[in-house]
PDB file of N, CA and C in Angstrom:
ATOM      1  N   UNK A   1     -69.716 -23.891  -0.729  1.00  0.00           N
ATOM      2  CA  UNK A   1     -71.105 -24.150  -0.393  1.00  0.00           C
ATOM      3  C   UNK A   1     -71.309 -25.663  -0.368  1.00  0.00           C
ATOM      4  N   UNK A   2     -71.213 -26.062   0.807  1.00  0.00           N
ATOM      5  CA  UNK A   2     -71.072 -27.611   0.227  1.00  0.00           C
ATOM      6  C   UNK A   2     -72.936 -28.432   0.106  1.00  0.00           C
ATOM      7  N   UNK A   3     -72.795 -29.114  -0.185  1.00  0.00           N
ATOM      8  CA  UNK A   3     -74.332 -29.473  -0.505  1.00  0.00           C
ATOM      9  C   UNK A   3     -75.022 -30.024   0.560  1.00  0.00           C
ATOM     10  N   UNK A   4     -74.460 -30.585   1.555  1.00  0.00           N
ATOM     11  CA  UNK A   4     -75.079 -31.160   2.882  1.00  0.00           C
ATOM     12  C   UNK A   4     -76.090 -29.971   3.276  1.00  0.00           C
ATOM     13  N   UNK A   5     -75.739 -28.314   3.072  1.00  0.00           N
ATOM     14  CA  UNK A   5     -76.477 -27.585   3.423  1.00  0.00           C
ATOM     15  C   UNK A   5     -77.671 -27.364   2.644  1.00  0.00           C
ATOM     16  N   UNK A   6     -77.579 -28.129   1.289  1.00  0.00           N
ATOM     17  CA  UNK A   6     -78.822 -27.620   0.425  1.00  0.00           C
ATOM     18  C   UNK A   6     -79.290 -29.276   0.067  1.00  0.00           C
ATOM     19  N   UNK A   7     -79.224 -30.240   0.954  1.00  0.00           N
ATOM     20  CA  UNK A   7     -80.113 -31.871   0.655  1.00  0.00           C
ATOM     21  C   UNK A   7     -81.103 -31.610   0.589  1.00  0.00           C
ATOM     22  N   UNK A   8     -82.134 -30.742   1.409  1.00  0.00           N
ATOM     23  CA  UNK A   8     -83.190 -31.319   1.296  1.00  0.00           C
ATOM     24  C   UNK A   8     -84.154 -30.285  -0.094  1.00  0.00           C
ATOM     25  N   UNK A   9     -83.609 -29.375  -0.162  1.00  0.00           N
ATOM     26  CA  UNK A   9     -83.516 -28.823  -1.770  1.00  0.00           C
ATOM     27  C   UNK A   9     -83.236 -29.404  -3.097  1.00  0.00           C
ATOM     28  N   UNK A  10     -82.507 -30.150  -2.727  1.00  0.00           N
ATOM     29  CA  UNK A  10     -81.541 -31.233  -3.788  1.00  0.00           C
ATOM     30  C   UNK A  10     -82.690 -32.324  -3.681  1.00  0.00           C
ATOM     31  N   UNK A  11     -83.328 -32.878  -2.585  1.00  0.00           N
ATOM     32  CA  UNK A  11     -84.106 -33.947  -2.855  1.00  0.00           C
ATOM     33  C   UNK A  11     -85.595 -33.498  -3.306  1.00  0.00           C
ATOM     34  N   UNK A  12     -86.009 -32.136  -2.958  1.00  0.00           N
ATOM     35  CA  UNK A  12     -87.633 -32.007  -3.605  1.00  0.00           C
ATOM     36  C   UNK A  12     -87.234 -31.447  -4.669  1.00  0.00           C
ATOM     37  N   UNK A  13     -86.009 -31.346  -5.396  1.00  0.00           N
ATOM     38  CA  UNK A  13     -86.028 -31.052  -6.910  1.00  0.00           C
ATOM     39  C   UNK A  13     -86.130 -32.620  -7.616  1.00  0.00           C
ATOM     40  N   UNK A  14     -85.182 -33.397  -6.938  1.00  0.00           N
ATOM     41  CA  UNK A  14     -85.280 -34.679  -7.688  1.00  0.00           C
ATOM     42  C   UNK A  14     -86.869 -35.398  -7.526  1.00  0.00           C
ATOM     43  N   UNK A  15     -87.318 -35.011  -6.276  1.00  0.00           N
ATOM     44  CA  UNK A  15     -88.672 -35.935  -6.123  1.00  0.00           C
ATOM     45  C   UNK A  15     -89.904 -34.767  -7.292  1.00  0.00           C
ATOM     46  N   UNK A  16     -89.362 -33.714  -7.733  1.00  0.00           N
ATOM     47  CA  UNK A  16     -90.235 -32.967  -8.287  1.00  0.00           C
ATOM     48  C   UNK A  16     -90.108 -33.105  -9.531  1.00  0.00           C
ATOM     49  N   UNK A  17     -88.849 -33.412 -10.199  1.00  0.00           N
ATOM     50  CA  UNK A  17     -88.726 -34.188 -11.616  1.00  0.00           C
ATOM     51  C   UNK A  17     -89.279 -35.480 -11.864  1.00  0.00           C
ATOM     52  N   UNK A  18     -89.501 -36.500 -10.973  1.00  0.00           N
ATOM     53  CA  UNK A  18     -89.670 -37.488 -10.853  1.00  0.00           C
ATOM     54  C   UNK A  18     -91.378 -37.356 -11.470  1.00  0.00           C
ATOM     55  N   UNK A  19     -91.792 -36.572 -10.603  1.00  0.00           N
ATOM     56  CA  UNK A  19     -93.672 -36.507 -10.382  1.00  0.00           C
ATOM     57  C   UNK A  19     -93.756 -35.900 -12.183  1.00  0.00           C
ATOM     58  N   UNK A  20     -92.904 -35.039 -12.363  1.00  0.00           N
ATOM     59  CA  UNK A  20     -92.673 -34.010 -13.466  1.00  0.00           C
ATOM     60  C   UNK A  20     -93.059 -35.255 -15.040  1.00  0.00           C
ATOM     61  N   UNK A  21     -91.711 -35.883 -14.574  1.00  0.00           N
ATOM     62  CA  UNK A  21     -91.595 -37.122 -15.493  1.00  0.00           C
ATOM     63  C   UNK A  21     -93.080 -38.388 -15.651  1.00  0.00           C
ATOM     64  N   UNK A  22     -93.774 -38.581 -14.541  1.00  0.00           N
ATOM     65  CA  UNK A  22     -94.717 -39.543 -14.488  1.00  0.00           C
ATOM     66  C   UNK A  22     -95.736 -38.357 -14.887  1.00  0.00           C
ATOM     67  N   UNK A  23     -96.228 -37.296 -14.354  1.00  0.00           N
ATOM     68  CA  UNK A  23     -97.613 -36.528 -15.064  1.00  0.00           C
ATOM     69  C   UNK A  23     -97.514 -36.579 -16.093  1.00  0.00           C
ATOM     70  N   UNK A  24     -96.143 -36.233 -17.177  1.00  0.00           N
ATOM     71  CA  UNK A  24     -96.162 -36.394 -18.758  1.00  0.00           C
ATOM     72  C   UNK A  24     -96.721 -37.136 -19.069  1.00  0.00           C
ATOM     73  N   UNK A  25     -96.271 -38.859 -18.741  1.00  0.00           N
ATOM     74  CA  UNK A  25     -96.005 -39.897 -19.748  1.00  0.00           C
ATOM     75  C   UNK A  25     -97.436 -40.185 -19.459  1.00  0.00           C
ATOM     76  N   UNK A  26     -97.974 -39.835 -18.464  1.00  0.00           N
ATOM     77  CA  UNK A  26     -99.700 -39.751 -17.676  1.00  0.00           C
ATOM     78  C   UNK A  26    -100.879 -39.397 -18.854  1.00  0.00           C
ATOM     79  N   UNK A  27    -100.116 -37.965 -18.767  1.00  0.00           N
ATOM     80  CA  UNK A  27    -101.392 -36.970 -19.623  1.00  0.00           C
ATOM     81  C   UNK A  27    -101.044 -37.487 -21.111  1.00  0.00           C
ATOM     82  N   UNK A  28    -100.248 -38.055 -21.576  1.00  0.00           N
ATOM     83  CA  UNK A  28    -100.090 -38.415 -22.649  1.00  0.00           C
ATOM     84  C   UNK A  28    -101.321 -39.735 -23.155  1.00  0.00           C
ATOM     85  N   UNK A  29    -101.505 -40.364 -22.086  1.00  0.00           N
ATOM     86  CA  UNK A  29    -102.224 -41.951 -21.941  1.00  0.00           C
ATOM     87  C   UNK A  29    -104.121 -41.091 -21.988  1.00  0.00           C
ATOM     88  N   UNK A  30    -104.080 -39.588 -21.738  1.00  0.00           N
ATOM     89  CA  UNK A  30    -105.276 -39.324 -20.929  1.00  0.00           C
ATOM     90  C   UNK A  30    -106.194 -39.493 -22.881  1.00  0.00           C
ATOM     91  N   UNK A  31    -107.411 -39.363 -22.901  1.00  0.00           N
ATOM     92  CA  UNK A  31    -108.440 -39.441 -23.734  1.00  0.00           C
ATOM     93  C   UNK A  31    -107.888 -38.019 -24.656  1.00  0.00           C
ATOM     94  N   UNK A  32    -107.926 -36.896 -24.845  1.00  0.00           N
ATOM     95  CA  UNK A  32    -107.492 -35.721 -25.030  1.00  0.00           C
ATOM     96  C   UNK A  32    -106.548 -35.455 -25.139  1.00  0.00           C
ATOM     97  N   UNK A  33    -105.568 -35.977 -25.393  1.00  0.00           N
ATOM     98  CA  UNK A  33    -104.229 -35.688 -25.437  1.00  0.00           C
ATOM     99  C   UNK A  33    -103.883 -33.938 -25.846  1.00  0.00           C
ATOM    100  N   UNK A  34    -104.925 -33.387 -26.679  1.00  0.00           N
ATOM    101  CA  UNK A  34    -104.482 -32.067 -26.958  1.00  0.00           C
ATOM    102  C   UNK A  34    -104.650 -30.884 -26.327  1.00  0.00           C
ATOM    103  N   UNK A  35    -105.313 -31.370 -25.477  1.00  0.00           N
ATOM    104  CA  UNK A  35    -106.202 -30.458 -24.142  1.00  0.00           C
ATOM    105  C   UNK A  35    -104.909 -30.514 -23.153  1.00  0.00           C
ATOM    106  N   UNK A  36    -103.991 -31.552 -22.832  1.00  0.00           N
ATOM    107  CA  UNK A  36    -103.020 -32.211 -21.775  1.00  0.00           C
ATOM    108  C   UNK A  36    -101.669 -31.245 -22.346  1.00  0.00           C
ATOM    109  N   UNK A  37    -101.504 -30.582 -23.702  1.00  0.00           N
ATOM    110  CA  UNK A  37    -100.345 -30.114 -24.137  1.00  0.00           C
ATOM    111  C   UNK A  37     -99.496 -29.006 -23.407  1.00  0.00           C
ATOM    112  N   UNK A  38    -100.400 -28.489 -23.089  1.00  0.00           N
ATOM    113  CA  UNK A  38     -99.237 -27.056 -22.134  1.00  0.00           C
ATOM    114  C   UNK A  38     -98.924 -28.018 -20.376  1.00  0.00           C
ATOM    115  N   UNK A  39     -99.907 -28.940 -20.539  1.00  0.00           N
ATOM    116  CA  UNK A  39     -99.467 -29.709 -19.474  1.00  0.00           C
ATOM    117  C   UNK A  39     -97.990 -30.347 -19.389  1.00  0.00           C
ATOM    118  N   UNK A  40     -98.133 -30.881 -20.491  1.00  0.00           N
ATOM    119  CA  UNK A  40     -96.695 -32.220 -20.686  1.00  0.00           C
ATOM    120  C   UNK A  40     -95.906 -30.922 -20.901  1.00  0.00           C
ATOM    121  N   UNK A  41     -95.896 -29.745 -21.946  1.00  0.00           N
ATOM    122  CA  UNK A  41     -94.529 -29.310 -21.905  1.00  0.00           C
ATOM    123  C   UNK A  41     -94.256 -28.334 -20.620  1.00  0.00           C
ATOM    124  N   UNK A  42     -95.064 -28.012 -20.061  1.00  0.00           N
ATOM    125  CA  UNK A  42     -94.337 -27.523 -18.775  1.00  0.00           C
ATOM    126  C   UNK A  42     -93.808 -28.636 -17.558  1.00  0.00           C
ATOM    127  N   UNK A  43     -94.234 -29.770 -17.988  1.00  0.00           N
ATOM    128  CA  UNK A  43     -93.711 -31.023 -17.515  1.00  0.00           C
ATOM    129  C   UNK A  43     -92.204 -31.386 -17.560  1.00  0.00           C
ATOM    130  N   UNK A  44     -92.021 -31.416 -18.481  1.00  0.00           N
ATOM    131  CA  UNK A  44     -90.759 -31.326 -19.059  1.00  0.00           C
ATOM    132  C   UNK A  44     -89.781 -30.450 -18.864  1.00  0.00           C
ATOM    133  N   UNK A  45     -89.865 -28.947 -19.041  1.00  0.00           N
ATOM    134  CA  UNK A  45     -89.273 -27.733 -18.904  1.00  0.00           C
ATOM    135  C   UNK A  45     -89.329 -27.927 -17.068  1.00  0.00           C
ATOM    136  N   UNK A  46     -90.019 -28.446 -16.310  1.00  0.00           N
ATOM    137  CA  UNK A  46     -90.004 -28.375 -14.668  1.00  0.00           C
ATOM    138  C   UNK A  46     -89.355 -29.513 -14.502  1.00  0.00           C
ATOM    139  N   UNK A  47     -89.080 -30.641 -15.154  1.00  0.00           N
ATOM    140  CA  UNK A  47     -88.703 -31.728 -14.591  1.00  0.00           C
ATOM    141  C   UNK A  47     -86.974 -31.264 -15.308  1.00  0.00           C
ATOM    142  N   UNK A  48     -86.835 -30.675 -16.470  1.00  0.00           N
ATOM    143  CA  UNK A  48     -85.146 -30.520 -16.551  1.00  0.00           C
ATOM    144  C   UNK A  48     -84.622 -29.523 -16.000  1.00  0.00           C
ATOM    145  N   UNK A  49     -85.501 -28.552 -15.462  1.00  0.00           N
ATOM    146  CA  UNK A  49     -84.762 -27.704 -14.816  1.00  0.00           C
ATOM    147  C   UNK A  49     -84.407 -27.808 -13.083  1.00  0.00           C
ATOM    148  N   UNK A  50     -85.245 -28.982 -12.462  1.00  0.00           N
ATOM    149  CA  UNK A  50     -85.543 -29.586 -11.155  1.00  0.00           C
ATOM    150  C   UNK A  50     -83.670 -30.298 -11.431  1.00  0.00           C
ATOM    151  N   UNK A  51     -83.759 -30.706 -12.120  1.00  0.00           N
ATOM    152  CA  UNK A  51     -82.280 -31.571 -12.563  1.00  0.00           C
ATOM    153  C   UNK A  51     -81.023 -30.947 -12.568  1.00  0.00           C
ATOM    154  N   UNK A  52     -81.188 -29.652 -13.057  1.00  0.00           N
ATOM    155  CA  UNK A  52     -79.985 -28.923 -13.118  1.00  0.00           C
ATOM    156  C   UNK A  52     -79.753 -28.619 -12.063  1.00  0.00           C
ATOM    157  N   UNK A  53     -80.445 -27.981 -11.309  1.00  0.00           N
ATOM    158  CA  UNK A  53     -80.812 -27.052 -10.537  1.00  0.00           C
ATOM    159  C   UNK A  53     -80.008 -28.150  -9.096  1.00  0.00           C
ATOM    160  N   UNK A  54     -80.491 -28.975  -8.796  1.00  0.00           N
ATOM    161  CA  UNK A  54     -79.694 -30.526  -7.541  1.00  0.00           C
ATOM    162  C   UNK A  54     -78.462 -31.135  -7.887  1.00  0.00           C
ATOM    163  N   UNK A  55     -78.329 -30.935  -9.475  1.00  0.00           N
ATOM    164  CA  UNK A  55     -77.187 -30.628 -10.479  1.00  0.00           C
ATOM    165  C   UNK A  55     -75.892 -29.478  -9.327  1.00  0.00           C
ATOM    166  N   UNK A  56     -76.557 -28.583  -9.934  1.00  0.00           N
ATOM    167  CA  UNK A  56     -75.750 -27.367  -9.473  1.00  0.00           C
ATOM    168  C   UNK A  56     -75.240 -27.153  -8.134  1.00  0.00           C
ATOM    169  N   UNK A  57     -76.391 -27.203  -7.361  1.00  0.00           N
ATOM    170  CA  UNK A  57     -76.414 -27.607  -5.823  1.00  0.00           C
ATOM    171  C   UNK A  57     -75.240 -28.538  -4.858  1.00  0.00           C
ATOM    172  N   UNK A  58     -75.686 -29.531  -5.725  1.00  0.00           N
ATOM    173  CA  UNK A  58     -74.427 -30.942  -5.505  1.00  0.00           C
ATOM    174  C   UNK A  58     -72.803 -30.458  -5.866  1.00  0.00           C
ATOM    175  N   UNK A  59     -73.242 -29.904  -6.588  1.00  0.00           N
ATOM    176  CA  UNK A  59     -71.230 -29.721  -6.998  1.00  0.00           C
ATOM    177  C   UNK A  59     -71.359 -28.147  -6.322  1.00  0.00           C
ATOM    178  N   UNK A  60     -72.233 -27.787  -5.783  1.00  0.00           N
ATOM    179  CA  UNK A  60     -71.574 -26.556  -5.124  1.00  0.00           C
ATOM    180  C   UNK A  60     -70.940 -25.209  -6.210  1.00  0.00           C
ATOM    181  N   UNK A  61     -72.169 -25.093  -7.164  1.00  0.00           N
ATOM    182  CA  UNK A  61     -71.652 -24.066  -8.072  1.00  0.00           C
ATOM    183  C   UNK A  61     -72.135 -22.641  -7.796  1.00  0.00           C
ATOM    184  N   UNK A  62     -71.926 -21.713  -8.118  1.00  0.00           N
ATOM    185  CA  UNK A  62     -71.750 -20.262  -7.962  1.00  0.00           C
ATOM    186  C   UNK A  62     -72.723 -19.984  -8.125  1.00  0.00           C
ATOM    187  N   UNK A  63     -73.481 -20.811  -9.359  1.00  0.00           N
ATOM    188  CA  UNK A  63     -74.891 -20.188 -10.281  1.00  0.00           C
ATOM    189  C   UNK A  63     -75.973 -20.694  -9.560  1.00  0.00           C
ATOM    190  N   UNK A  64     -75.593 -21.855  -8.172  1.00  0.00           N
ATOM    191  CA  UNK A  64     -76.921 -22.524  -7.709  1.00  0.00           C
ATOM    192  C   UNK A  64     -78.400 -21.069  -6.716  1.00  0.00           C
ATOM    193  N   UNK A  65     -77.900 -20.516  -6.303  1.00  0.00           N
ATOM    194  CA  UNK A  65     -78.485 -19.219  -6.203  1.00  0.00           C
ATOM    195  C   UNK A  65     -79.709 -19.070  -7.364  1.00  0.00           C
ATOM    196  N   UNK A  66     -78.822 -18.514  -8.755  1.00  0.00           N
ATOM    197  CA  UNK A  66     -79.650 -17.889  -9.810  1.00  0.00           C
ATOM    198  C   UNK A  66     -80.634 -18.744 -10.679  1.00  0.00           C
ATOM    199  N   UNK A  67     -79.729 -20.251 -10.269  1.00  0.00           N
ATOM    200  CA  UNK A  67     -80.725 -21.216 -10.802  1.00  0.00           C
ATOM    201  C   UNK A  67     -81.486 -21.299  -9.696  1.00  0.00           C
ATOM    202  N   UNK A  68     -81.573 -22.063  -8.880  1.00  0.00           N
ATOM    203  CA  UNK A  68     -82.863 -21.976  -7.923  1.00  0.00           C
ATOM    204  C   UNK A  68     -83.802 -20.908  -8.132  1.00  0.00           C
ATOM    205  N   UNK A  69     -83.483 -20.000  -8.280  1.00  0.00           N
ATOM    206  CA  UNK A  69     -85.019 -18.428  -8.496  1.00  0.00           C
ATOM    207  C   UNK A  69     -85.601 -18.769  -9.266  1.00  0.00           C
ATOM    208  N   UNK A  70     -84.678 -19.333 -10.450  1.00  0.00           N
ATOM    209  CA  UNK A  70     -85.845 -19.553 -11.821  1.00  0.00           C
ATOM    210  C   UNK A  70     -86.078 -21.087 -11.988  1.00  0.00           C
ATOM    211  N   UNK A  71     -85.963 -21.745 -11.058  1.00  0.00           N
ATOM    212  CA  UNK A  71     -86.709 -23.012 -10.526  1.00  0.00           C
ATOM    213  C   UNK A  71     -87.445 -22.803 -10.156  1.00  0.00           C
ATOM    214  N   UNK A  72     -87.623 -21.681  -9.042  1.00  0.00           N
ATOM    215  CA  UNK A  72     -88.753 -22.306  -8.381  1.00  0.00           C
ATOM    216  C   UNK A  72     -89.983 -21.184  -9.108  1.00  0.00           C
ATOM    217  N   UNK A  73     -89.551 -20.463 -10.225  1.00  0.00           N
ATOM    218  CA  UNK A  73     -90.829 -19.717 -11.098  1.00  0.00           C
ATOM    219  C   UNK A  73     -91.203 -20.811 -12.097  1.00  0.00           C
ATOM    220  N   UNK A  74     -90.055 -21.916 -12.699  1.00  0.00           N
ATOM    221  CA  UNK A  74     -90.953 -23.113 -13.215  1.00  0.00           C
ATOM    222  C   UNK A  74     -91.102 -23.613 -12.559  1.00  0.00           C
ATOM    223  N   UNK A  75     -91.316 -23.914 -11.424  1.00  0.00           N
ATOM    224  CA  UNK A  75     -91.658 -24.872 -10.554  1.00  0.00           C
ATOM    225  C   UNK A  75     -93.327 -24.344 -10.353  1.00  0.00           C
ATOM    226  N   UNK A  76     -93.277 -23.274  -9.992  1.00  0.00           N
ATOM    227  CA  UNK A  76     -94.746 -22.506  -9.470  1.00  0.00           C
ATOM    228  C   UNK A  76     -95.326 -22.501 -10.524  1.00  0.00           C
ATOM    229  N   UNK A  77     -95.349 -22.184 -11.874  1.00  0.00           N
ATOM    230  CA  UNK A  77     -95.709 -22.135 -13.155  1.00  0.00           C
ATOM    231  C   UNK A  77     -96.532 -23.438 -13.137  1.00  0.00           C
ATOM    232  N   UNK A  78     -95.416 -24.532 -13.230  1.00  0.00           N
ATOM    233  CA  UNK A  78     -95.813 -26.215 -13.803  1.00  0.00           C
ATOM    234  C   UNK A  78     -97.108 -26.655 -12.634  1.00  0.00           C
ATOM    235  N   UNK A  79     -96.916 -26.158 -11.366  1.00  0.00           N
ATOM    236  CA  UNK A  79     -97.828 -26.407 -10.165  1.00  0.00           C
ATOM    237  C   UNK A  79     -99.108 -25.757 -10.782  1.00  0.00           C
ATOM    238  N   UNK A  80     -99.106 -24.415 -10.787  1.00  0.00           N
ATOM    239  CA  UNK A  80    -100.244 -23.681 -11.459  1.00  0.00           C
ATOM    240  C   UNK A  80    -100.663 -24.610 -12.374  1.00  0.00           C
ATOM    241  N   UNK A  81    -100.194 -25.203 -13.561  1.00  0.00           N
ATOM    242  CA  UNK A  81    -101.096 -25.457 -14.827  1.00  0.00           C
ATOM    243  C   UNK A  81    -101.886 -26.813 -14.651  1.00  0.00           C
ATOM    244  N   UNK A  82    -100.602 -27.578 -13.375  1.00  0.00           N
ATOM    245  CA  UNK A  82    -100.968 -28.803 -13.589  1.00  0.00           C
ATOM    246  C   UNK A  82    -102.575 -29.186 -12.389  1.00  0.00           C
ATOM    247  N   UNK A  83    -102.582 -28.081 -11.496  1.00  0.00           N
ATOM    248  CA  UNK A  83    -103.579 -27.792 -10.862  1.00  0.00           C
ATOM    249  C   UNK A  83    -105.038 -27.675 -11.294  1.00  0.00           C
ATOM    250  N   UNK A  84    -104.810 -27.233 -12.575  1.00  0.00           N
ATOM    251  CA  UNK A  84    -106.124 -26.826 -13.763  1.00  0.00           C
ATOM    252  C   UNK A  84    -106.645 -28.512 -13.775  1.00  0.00           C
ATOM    253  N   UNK A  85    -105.963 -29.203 -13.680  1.00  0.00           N
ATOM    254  CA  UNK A  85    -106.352 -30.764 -14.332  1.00  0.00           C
ATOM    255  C   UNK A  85    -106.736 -31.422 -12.746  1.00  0.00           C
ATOM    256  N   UNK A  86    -107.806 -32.281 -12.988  1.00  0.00           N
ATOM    257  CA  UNK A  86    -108.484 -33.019 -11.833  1.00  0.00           C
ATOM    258  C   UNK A  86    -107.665 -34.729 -11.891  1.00  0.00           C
ATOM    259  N   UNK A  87    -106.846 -34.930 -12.797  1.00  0.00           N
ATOM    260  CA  UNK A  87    -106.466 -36.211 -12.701  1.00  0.00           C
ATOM    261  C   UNK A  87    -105.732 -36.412 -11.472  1.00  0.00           C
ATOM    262  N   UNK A  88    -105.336 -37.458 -10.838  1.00  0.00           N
ATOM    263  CA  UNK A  88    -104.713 -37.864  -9.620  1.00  0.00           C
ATOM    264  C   UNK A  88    -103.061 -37.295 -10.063  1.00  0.00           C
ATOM    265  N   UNK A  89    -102.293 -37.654 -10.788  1.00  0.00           N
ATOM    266  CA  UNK A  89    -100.927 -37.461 -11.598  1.00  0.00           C
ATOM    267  C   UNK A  89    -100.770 -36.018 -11.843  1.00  0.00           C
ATOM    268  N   UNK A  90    -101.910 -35.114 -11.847  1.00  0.00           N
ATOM    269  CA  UNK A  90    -101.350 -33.842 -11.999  1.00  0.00           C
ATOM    270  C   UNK A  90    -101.457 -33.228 -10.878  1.00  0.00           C
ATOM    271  N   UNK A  91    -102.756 -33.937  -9.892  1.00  0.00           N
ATOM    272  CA  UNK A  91    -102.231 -33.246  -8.622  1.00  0.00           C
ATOM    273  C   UNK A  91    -101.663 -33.346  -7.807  1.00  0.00           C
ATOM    274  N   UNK A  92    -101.172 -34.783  -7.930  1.00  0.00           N
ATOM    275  CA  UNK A  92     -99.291 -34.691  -7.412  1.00  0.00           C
ATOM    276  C   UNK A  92     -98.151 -34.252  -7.780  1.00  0.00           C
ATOM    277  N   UNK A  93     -98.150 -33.927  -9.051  1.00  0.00           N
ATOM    278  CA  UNK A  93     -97.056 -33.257  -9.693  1.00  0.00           C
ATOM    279  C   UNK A  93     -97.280 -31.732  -9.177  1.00  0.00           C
ATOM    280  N   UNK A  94     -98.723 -31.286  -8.993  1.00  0.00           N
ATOM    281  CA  UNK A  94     -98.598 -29.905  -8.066  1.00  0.00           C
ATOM    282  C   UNK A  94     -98.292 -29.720  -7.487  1.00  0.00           C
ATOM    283  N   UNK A  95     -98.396 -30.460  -6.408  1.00  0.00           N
ATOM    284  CA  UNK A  95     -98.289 -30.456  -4.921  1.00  0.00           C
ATOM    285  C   UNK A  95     -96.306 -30.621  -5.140  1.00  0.00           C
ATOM    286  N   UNK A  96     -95.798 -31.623  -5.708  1.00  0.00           N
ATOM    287  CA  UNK A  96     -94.581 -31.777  -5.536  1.00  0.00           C
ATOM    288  C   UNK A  96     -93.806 -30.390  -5.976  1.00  0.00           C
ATOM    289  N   UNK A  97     -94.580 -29.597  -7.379  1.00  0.00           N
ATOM    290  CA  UNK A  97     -93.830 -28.648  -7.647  1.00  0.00           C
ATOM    291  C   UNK A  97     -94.253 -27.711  -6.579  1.00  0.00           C
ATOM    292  N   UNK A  98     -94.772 -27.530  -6.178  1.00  0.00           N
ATOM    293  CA  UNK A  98     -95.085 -26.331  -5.205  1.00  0.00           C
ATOM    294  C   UNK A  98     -94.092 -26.590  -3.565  1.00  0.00           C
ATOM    295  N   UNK A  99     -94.084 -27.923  -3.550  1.00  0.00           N
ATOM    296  CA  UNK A  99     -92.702 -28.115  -2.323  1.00  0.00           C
ATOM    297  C   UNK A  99     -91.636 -27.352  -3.060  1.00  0.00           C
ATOM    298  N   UNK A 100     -91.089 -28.016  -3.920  1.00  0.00           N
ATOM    299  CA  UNK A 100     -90.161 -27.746  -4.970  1.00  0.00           C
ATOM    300  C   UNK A 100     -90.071 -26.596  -4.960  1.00  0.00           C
ATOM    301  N   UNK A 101     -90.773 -26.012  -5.505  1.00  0.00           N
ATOM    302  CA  UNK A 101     -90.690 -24.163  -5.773  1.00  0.00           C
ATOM    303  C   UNK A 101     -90.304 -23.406  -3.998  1.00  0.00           C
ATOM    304  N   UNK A 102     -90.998 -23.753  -3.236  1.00  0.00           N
ATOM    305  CA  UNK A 102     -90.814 -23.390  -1.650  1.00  0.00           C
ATOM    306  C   UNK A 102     -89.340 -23.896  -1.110  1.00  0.00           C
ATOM    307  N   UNK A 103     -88.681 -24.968  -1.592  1.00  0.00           N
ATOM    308  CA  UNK A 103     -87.478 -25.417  -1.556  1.00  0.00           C
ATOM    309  C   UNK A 103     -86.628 -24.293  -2.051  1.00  0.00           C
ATOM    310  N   UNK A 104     -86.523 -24.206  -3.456  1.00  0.00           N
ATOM    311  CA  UNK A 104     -85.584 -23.571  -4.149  1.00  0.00           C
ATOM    312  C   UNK A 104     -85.622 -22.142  -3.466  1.00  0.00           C
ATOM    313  N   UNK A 105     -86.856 -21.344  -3.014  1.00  0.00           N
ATOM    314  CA  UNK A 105     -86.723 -19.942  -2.884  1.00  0.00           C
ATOM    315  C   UNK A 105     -85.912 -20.077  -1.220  1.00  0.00           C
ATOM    316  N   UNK A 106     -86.351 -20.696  -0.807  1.00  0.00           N
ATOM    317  CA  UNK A 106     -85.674 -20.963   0.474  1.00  0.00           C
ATOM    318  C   UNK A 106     -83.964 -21.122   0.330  1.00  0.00           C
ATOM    319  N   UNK A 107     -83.771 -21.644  -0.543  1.00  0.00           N
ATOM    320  CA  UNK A 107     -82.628 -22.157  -0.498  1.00  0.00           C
ATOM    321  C   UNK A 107     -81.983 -20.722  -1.142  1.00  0.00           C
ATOM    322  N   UNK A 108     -82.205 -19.942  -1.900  1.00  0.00           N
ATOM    323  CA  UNK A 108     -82.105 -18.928  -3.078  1.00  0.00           C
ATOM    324  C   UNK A 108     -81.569 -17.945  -1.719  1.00  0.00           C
ATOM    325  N   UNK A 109     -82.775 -17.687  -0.852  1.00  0.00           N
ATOM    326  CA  UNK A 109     -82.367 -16.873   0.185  1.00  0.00           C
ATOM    327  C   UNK A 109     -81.358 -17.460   1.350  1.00  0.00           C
ATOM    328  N   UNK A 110     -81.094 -18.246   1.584  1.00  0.00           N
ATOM    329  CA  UNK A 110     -79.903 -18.889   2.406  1.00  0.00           C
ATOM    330  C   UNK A 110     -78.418 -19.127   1.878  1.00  0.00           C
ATOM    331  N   UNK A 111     -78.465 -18.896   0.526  1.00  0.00           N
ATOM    332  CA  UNK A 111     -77.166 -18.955  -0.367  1.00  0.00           C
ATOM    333  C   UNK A 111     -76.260 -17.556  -0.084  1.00  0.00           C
TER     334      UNK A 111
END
């Protein structure tokens, strides 16, 4: 499976960790920090699994299939929660996980 066929999967996981990584360190700065909590940790849990997942992809592993499915359910998850929040940082981190999540299932079914 070589990865040229799964780049642009490989790149909205990395651009979706990325957003993943900046909404955290974001909602962390916000007034409320305790209100922001299921925010940051599904932040986290979407931004390391965005990693494995372009991880897996890249070296062309067996499991990139089974990981992608359950990417793109944290992916859709982290989009969902971070949607709840009106800040600018979470609704790009939506929008990115929700490419993200549309990436991986795509890719899930082309494997």
């Amino acid at each position: 499976m070589p990865h040229q066929k799964f780049q642009s999967c490989i790149d909205a996981c990395y651009a979706c960790a990325a957003e993943c990584d900046h909404c955290a360190v974001s909602c962390l700065a916000e007034q409320d920090v305790k209100s922001m909590a299921r925010c940051i940790k599904m932040d986290m849990d979407c931004a390391q699994i965005c990693r494995s997942a372009a991880s897996y992809m890249a070296r062309g592993s067996e499991f990139s299939q089974a990981l992608c499915r359950l990417c793109a359910e944290v992916c859709q998850a982290c989009a969902d929660e971070c949607a709840k929040h009106q800040m600018d940082h979470c609704q790009r981190c939506a929008e990115a996980c929700r490419t993200c999540a549309e990436e991986c299932r795509r890719m899930a079914q082309m494997a």
